[in-house]
Protein backbone atom coordinates (compact mmCIF):
# COMPACT_ATOMS: atom_id res chain seq x y z
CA UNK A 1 61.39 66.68 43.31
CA UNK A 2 58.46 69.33 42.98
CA UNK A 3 55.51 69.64 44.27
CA UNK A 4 52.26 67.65 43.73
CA UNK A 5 48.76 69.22 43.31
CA UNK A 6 47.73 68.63 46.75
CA UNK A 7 45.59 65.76 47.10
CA UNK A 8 43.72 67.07 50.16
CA UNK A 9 42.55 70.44 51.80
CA UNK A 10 44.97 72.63 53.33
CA UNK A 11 43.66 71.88 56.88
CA UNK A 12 43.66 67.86 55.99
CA UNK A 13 47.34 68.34 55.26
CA UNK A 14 48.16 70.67 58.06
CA UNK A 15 46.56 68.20 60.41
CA UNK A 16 48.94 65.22 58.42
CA UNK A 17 51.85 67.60 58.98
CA UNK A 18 51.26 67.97 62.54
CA UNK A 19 50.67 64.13 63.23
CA UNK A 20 53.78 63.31 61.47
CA UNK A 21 56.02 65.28 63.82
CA UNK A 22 54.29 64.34 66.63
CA UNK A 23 54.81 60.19 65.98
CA UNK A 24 58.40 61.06 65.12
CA UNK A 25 59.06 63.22 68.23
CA UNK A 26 57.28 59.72 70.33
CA UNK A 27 59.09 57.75 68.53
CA UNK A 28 62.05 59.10 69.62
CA UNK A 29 61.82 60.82 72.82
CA UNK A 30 59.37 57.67 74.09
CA UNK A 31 60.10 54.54 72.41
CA UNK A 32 63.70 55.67 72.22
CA UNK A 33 64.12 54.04 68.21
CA UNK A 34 67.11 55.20 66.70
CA UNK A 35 66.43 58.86 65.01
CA UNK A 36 68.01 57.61 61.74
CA UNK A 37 64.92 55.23 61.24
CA UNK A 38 62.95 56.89 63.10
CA UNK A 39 62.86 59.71 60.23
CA UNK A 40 62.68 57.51 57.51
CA UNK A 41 59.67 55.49 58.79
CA UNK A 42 57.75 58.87 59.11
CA UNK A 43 58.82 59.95 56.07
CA UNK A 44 57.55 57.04 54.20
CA UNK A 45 54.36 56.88 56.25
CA UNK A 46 53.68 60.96 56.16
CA UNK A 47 54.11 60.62 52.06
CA UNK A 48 51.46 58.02 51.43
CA UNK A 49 49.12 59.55 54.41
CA UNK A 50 49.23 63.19 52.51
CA UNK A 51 48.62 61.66 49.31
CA UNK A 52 51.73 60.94 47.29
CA UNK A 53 51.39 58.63 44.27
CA UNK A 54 52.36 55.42 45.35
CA UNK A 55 54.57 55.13 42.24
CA UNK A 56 56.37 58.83 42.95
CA UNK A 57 56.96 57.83 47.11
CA UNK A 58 60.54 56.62 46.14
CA UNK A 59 61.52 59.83 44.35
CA UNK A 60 59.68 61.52 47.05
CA UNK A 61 61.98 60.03 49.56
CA UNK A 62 65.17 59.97 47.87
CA UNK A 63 65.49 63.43 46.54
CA UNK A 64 65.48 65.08 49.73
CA UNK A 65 67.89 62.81 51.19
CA UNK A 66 70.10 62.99 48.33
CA UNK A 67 70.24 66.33 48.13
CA UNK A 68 70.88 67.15 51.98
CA UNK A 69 73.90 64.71 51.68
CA UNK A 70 74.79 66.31 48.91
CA UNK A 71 75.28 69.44 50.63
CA UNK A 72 76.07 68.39 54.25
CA UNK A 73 78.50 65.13 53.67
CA UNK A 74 81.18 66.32 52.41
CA UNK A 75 80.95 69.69 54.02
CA UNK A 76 80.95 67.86 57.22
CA UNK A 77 83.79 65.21 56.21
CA UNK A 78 86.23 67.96 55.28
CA UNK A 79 85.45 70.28 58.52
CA UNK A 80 85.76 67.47 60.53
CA UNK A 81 89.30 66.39 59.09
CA UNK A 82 90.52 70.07 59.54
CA UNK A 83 89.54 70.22 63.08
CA UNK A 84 90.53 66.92 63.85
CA UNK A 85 93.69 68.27 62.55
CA UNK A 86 93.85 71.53 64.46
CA UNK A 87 92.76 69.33 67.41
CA UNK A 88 95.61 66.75 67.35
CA UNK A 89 98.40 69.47 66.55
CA UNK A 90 97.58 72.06 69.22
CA UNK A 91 96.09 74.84 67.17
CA UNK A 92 92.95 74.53 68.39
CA UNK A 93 94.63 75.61 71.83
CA UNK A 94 96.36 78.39 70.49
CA UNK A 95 93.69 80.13 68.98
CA UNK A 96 91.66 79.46 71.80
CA UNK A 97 94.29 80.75 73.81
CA UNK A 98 94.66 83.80 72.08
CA UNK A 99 91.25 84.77 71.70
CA UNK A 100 90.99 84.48 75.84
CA UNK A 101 94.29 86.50 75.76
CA UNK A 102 92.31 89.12 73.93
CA UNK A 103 88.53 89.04 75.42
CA UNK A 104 89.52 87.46 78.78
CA UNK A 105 88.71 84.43 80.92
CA UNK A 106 85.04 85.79 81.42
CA UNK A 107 84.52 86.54 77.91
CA UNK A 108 85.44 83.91 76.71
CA UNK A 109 81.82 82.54 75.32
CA UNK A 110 81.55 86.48 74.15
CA UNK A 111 85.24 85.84 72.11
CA UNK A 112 83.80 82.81 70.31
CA UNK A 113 80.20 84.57 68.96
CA UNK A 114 82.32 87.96 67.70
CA UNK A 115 84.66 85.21 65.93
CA UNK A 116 81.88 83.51 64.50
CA UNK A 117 80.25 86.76 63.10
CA UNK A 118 83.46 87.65 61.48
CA UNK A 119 84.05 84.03 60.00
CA UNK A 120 79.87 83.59 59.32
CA UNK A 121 79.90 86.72 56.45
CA UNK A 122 81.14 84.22 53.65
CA UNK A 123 80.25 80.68 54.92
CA UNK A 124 76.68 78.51 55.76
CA UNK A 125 75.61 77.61 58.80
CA UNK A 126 76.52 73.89 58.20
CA UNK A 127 80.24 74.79 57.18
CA UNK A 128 81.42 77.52 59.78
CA UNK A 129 80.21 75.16 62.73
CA UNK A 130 82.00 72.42 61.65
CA UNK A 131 85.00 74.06 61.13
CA UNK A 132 84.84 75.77 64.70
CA UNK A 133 83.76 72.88 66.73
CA UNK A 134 87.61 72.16 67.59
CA UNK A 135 87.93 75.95 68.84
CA UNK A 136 84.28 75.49 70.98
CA UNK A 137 85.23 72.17 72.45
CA UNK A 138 88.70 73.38 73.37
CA UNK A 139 87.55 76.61 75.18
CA UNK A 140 84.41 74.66 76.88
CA UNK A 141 87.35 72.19 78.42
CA UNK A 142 89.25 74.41 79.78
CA UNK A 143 87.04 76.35 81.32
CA UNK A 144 84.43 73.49 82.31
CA UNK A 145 80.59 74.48 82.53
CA UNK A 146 78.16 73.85 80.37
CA UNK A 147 79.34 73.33 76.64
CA UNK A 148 76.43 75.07 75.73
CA UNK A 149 77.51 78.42 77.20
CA UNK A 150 80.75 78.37 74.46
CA UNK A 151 78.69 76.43 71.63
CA UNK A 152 75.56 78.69 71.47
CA UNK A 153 76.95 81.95 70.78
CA UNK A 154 78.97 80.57 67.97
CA UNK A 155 76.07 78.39 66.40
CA UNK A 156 73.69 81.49 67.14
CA UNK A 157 76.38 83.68 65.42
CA UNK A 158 76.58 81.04 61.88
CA UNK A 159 72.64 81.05 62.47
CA UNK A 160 72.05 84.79 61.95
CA UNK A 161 74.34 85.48 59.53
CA UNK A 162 73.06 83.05 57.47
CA UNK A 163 69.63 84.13 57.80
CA UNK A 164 69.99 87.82 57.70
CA UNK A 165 72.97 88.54 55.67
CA UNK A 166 74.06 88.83 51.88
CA UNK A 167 75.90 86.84 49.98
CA UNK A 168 74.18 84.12 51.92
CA UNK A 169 71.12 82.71 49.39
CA UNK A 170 68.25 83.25 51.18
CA UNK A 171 68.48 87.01 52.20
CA UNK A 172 69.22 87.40 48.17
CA UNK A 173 67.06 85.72 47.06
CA UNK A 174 64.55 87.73 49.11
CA UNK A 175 65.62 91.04 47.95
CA UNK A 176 66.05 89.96 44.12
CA UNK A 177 62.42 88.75 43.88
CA UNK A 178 60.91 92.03 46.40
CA UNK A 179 62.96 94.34 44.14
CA UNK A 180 65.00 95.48 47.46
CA UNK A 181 68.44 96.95 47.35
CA UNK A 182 71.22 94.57 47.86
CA UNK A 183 73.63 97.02 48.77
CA UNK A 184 71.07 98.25 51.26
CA UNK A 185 70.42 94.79 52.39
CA UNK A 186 73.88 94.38 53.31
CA UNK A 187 74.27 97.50 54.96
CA UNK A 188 71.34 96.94 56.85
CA UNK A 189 71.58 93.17 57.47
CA UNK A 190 74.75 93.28 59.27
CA UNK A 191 73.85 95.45 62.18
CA UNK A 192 70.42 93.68 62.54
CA UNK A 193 72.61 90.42 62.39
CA UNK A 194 74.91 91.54 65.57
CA UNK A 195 71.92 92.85 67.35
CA UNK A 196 69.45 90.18 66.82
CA UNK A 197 72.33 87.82 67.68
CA UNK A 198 73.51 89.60 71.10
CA UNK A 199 69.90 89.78 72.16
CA UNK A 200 68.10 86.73 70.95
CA UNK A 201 71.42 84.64 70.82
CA UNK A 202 74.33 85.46 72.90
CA UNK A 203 72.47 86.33 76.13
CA UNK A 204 69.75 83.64 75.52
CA UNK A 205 72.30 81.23 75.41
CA UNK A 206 74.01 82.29 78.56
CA UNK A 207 70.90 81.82 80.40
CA UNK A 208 70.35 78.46 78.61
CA UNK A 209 73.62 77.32 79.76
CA UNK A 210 73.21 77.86 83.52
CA UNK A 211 69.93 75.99 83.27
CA UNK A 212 71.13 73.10 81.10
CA UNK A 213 73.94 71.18 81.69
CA UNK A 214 75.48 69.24 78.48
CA UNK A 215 79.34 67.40 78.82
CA UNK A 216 81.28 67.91 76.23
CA UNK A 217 81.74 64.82 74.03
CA UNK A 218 84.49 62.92 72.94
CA UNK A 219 83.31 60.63 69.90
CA UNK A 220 84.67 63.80 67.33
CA UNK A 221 87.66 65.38 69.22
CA UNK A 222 90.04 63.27 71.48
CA UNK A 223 91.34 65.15 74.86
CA UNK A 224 94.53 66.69 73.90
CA UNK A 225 97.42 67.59 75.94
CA UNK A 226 99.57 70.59 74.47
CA UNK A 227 101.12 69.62 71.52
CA UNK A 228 100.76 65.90 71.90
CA UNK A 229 98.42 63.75 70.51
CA UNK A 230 96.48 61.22 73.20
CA UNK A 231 95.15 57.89 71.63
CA UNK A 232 91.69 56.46 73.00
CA UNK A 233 93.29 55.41 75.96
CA UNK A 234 94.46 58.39 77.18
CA UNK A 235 98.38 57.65 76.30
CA UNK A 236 100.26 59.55 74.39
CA UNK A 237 101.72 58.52 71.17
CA UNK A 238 104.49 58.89 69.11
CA UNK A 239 105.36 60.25 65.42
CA UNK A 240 104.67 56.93 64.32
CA UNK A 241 101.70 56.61 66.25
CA UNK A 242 102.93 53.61 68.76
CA UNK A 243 101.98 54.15 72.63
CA UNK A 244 104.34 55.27 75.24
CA UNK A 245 103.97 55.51 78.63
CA UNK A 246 107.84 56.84 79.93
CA UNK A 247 109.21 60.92 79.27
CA UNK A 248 111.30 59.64 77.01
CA UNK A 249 109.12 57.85 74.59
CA UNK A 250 106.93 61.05 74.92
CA UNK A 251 106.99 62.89 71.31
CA UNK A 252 106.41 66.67 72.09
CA UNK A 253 105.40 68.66 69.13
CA UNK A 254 105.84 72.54 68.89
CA UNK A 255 102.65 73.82 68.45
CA UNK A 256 102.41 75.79 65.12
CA UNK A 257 102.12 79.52 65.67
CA UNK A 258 98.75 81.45 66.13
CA UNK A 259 99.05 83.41 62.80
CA UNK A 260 99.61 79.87 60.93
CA UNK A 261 96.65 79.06 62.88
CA UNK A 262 94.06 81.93 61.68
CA UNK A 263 95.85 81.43 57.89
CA UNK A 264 94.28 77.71 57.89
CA UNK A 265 90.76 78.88 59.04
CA UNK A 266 90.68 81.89 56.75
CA UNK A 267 91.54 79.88 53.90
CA UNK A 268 88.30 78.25 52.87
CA UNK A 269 86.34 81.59 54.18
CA UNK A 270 88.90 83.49 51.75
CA UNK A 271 88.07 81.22 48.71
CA UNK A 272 84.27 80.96 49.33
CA UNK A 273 84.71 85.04 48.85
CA UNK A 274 85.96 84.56 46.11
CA UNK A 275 82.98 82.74 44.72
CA UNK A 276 80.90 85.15 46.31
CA UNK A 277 82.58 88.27 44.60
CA UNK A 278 82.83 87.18 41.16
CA UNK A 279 79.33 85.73 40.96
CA UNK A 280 78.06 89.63 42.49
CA UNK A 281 80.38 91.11 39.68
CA UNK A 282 79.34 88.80 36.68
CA UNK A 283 75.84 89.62 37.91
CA UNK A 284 76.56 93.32 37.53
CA UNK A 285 77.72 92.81 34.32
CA UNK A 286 81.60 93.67 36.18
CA UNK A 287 83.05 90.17 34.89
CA UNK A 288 81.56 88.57 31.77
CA UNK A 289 79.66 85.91 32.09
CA UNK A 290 81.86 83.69 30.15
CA UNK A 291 85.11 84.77 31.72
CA UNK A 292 87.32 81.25 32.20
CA UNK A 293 89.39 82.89 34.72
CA UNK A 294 86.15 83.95 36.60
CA UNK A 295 84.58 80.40 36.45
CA UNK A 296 87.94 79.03 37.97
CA UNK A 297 87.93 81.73 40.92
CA UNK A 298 84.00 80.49 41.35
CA UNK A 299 85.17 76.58 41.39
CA UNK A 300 87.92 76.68 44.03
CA UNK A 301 85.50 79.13 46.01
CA UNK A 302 82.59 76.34 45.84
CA UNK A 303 82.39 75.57 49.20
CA UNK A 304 83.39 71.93 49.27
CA UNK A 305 86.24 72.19 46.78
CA UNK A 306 87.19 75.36 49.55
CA UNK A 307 87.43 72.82 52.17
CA UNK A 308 89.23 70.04 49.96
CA UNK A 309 91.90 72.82 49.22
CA UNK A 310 91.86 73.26 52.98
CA UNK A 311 92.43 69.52 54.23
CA UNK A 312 95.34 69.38 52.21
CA UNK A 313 97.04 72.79 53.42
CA UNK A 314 96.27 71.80 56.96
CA UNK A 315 98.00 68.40 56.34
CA UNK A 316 100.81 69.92 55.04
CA UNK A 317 101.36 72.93 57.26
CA UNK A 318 99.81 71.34 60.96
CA UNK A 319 99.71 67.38 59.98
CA UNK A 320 103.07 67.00 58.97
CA UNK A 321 104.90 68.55 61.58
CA UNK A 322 106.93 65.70 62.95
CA UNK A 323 104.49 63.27 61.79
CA UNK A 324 104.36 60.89 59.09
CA UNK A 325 102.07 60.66 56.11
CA UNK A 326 100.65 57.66 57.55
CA UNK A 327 100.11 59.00 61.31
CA UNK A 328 98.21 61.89 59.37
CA UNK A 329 96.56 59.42 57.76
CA UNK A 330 95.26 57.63 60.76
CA UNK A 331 94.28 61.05 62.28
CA UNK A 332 91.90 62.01 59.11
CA UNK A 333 90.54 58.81 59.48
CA UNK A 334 89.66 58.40 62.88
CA UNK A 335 87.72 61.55 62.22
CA UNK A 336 85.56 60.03 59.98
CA UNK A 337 84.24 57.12 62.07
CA UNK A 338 81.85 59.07 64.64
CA UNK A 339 80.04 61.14 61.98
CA UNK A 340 78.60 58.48 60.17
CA UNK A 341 75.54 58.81 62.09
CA UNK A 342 75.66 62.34 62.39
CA UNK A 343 75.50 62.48 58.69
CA UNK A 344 73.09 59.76 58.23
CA UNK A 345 70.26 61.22 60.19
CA UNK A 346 71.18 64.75 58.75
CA UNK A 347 70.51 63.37 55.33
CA UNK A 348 66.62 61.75 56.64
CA UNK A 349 66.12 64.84 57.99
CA UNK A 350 66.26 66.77 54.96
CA UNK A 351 64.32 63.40 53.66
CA UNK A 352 61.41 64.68 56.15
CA UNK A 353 61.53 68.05 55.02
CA UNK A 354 61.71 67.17 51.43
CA UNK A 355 58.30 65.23 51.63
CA UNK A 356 56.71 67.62 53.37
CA UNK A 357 57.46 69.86 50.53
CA UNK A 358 56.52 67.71 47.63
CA UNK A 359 53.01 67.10 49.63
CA UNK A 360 52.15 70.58 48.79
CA UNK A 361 51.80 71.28 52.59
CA UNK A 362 53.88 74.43 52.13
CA UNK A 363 52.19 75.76 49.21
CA UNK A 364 48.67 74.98 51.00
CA UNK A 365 49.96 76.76 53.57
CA UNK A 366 51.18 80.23 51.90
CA UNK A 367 48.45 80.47 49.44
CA UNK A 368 45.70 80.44 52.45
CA UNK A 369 48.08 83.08 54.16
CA UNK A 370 48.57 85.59 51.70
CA UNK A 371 45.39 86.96 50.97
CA UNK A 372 45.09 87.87 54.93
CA UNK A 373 43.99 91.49 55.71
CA UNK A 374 47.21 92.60 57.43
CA UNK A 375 49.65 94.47 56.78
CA UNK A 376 53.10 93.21 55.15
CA UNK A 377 55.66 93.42 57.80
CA UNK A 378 53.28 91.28 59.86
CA UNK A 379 52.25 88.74 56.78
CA UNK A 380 55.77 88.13 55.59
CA UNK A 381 56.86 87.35 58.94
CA UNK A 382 53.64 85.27 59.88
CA UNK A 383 53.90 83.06 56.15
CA UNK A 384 57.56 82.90 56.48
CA UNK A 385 56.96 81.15 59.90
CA UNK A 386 54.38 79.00 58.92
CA UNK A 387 56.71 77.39 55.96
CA UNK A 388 59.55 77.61 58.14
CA UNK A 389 57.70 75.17 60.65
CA UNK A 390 55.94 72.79 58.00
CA UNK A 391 58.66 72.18 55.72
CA UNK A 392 62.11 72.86 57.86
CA UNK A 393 63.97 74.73 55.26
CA UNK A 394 65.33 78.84 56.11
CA UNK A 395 66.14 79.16 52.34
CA UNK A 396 62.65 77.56 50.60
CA UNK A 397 60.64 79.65 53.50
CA UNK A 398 62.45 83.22 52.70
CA UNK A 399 62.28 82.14 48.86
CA UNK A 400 59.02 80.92 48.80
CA UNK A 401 57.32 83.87 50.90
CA UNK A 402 59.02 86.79 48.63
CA UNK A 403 57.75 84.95 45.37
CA UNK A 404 54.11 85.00 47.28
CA UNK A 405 54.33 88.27 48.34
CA UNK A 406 56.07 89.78 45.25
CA UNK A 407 53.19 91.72 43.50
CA UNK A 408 51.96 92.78 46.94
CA UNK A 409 55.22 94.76 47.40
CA UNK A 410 54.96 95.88 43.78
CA UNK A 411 51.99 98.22 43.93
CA UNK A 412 52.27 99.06 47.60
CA UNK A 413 55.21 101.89 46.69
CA UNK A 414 57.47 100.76 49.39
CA UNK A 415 60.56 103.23 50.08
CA UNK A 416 63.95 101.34 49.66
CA UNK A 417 63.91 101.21 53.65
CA UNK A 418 60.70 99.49 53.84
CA UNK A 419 61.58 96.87 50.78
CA UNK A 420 65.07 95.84 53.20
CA UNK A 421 62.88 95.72 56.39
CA UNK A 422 60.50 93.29 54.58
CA UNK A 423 63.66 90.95 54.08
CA UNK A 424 64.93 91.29 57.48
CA UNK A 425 61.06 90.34 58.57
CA UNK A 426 61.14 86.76 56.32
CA UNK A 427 64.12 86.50 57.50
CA UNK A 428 63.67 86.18 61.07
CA UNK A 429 60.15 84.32 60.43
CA UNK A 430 62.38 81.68 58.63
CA UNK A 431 64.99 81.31 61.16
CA UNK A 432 62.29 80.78 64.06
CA UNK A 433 61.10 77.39 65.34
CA UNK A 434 63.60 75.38 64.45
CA UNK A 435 62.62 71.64 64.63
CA UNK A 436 62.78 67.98 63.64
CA UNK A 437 62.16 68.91 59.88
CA UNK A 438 65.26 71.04 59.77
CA UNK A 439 68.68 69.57 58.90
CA UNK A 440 70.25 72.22 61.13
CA UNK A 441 68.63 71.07 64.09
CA UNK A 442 69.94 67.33 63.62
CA UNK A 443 73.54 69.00 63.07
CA UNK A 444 73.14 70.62 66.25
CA UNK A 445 72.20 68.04 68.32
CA UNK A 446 74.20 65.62 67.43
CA UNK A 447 77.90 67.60 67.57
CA UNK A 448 76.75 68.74 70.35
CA UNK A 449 75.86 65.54 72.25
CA UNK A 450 72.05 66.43 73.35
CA UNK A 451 68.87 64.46 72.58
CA UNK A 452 66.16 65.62 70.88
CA UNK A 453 63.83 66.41 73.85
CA UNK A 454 67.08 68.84 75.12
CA UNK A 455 67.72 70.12 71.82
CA UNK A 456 63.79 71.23 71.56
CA UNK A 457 64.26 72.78 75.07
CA UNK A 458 67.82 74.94 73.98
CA UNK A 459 68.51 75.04 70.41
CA UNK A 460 64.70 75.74 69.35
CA UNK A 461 63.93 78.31 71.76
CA UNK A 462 67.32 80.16 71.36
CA UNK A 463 66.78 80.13 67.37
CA UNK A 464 63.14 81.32 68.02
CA UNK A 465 64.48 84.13 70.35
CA UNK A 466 67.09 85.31 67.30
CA UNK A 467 64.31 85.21 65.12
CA UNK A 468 61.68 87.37 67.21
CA UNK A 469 64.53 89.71 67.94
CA UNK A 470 65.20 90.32 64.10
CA UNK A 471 61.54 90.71 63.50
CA UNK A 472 61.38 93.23 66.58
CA UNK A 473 64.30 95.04 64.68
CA UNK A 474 62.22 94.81 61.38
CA UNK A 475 59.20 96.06 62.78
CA UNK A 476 61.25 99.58 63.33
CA UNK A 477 63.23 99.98 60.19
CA UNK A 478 59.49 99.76 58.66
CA UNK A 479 57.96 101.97 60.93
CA UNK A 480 60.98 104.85 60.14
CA UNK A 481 61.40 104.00 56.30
């Protein structure tokens, strides 16, 4: 839904946007209601106080939540299957093995970011963690601590790829409407992604990880032993999935091998390149636009279709190993059950941020922002912030502040340098301050097993600490270009 004429000033709805996240973060910190209705009740409440037509609050509400589950439901559903999958089977353990054999005990949280870079250039945020949580929660047991010490550098890794890097939307987005480079932004946006994410990320999140202690939790992956799957109770089962308690009612699986491992998780990252690629080339005027072939290549590389295609090779190549179609069965289904909330307050999250957006409170927001006398670097960051923090969204607050700032950047003559570092700048302004408005944060807290008081306290600060880090790195591209 888009955005009303505001019905009151910009401070009147600033001041509406700041009491709504206060009674939501007393609501549930304090009174301890249930985040799902917690976030609807605000919603509701925060679109009639900022002025939403009575008649239009429905709409208001049910187009952000419909289109966050759009996006997050299914991609969460599928990721979930597939690790439950590498779980159960043992290939979560032999990757994680692997990558230890490779980095070493000690590195082990360092093994997981640099794996999460690599897999993050494709994928979203949303996607790559869900499809590594198996690998995280695997490492983090073995090695015991803090699962934030193994969870962190991997979400930080998703995070700033997302953020900073093409193909990704919002960096492109950026640099389409600024007039930047995309090649540039690329070759620029990777090493500012690696840096920003060792410094504001990986080394944040050791420190955050020594300080805060978080289990690791069991409603999404079972405890496995080897190669054999453990039911709730903590017995193993058979092929058939009945209990036994003897050696020789035990069913021990070989674990599949690491490379057949790495094929399953490249697979969806491989197809969602594919979309990527032939939607660059048709844009280039490479591929024509109406190009069936092309069209098919971008439909198995949409990124739920990329996960469908995934569930199905992982059932056939991990699932199936000894196992009936019905014990696989079972298995994708059990996975299912615990993310029902998860999903739930995801989607009235994204309900939040959409009313905050069809208030006008963004656009309030900008337009008082952009006619400030100081220089770009510093505005796009400071607007890209601002929206970042009122209406939760990375992709509408690095979209939204390159439309603003367009004609700016027109008649200033930047150098090609100076248009990239303006990206990288709205970049990190839309990555900082994550919050209760942001679907991302509600992801985060609740795979991970923290409230929201601990996930203000960890996940917040460490995203703000990427962001500032990337804005750091902006400030001195635009000082050299």
């Amino acid at each position: 839904m888009d955005a009303i004429d505001p019905a009151y000033g910009t401070t009147t709805l600033l001041l509406i946007a700041a009491a709504a996240v206060a009674v939501l973060l007393f609501l549930i910190i304090k009174v301890k209601l249930h985040a799902f209705v917690a976030l609807v009740l605000v919603s509701l409440l925060t679109a009639l106080a900022a002025g939403i037509p009575v008649a239009d609050v429905p709409s208001a509400l049910s187009s952000g939540f419909s289109s966050t589950l759009g996006s997050v439901a299914l991609l969460v559903g599928f990721g979930v299957m597939i690790g439950r999958l590498l779980e159960t089977t043992g290939g979560a353990q032999v990757l994680a093995d692997t990558l230890i054999g490779r980095f070493g005990e000690k590195r082990a949280p360092l093994a997981l970011g640099v794996a999460a870079l690599l897999f993050g250039f494709p994928i979203f945020f949303d996607a790559g963690l869900v499809v590594f949580l198996p690998i995280i929660m695997t490492v983090a047991r073995r090695f015991g601590g803090s699962l934030l010490l193994y969870a962190f550098p991997a979400a930080g890794a998703f995070a700033a790829m997302h953020a900073l890097v093409p193909p990704h939307p919002g960096p492109v987005a950026a640099a389409e409407l600024l007039g930047a480079n995309i090649g540039l932004t690329l070759i620029v946006g990777v090493p500012v992604a690696v840096v920003s994410w060792y410094v504001g990320a990986f080394l944040v999140s050791q420190v955050i990880g020594r300080r805060v202690h978080i289990d690791i939790p069991t409603s999404l992956f079972g405890e496995i032993n080897g190669g054999r799957d453990i039911d709730a109770t903590g017995t193993e089962a058979d092929a058939d999935g009945a209990g036994a308690t003897g050696a020789s009612r035990t069913a021990t699986r070989a674990t599949p091998s690491f490379l057949t491992v790495l094929g399953v998780l490249l697979l969806p990252f491989v197809l969602i390149s594919c979309n990527t690629v032939v939607a660059t080339l048709q844009t280039a005027g490479v591929i024509p636009e109406e190009a069936t072939w092309a069209e098919y290549l971008k439909l198995i590389g949409t990124t739920s279709i990329a996960l469908l295609i995934t569930v199905i090779v992982a059932t056939l190549v991990l699932g199936l190993r000894g196992r009936s179609m019905a014990t696989v069965t079972d298995i994708l289904d059990n996975a299912l059950g615990p993310i029902c909330a998860i999903i739930l307050i995801t989607g009235a999250g994204g309900m939040f941020g959409g009313v905050l957006r069809t208030s006008g409170i963004g656009d309030a927001l900008s337009g008082s922002l952009s006619d400030l006398g100081i220089s770009l670097i510093l505005q796009a960051f400071l607007i890209s912030t601002l929206l970042r923090v009122a209406q939760g969204s990375a992709t509408v607050a690095l979209t939204t502040t390159a439309g603003l700032l367009s004609a700016a950047v027109a008649a200033a003559g930047l150098s090609s340098l100076q248009l990239t570092a303006l990206v990288m700048a709205i970049a990190a302004g839309a990555t900082v301050l994550s919050h209760v408005n942001d679907s991302g944060f509600w992801l985060v807290s609740r795979f991970f097993g923290m409230d929201v008081k601990t996930t203000l306290k960890t996940w917040t600060l460490l995203e703000t600490t990427l962001g500032v880090t990337a804005f750091v790195i902006s400030l001195g591209l635009w000082a050299i270009g």
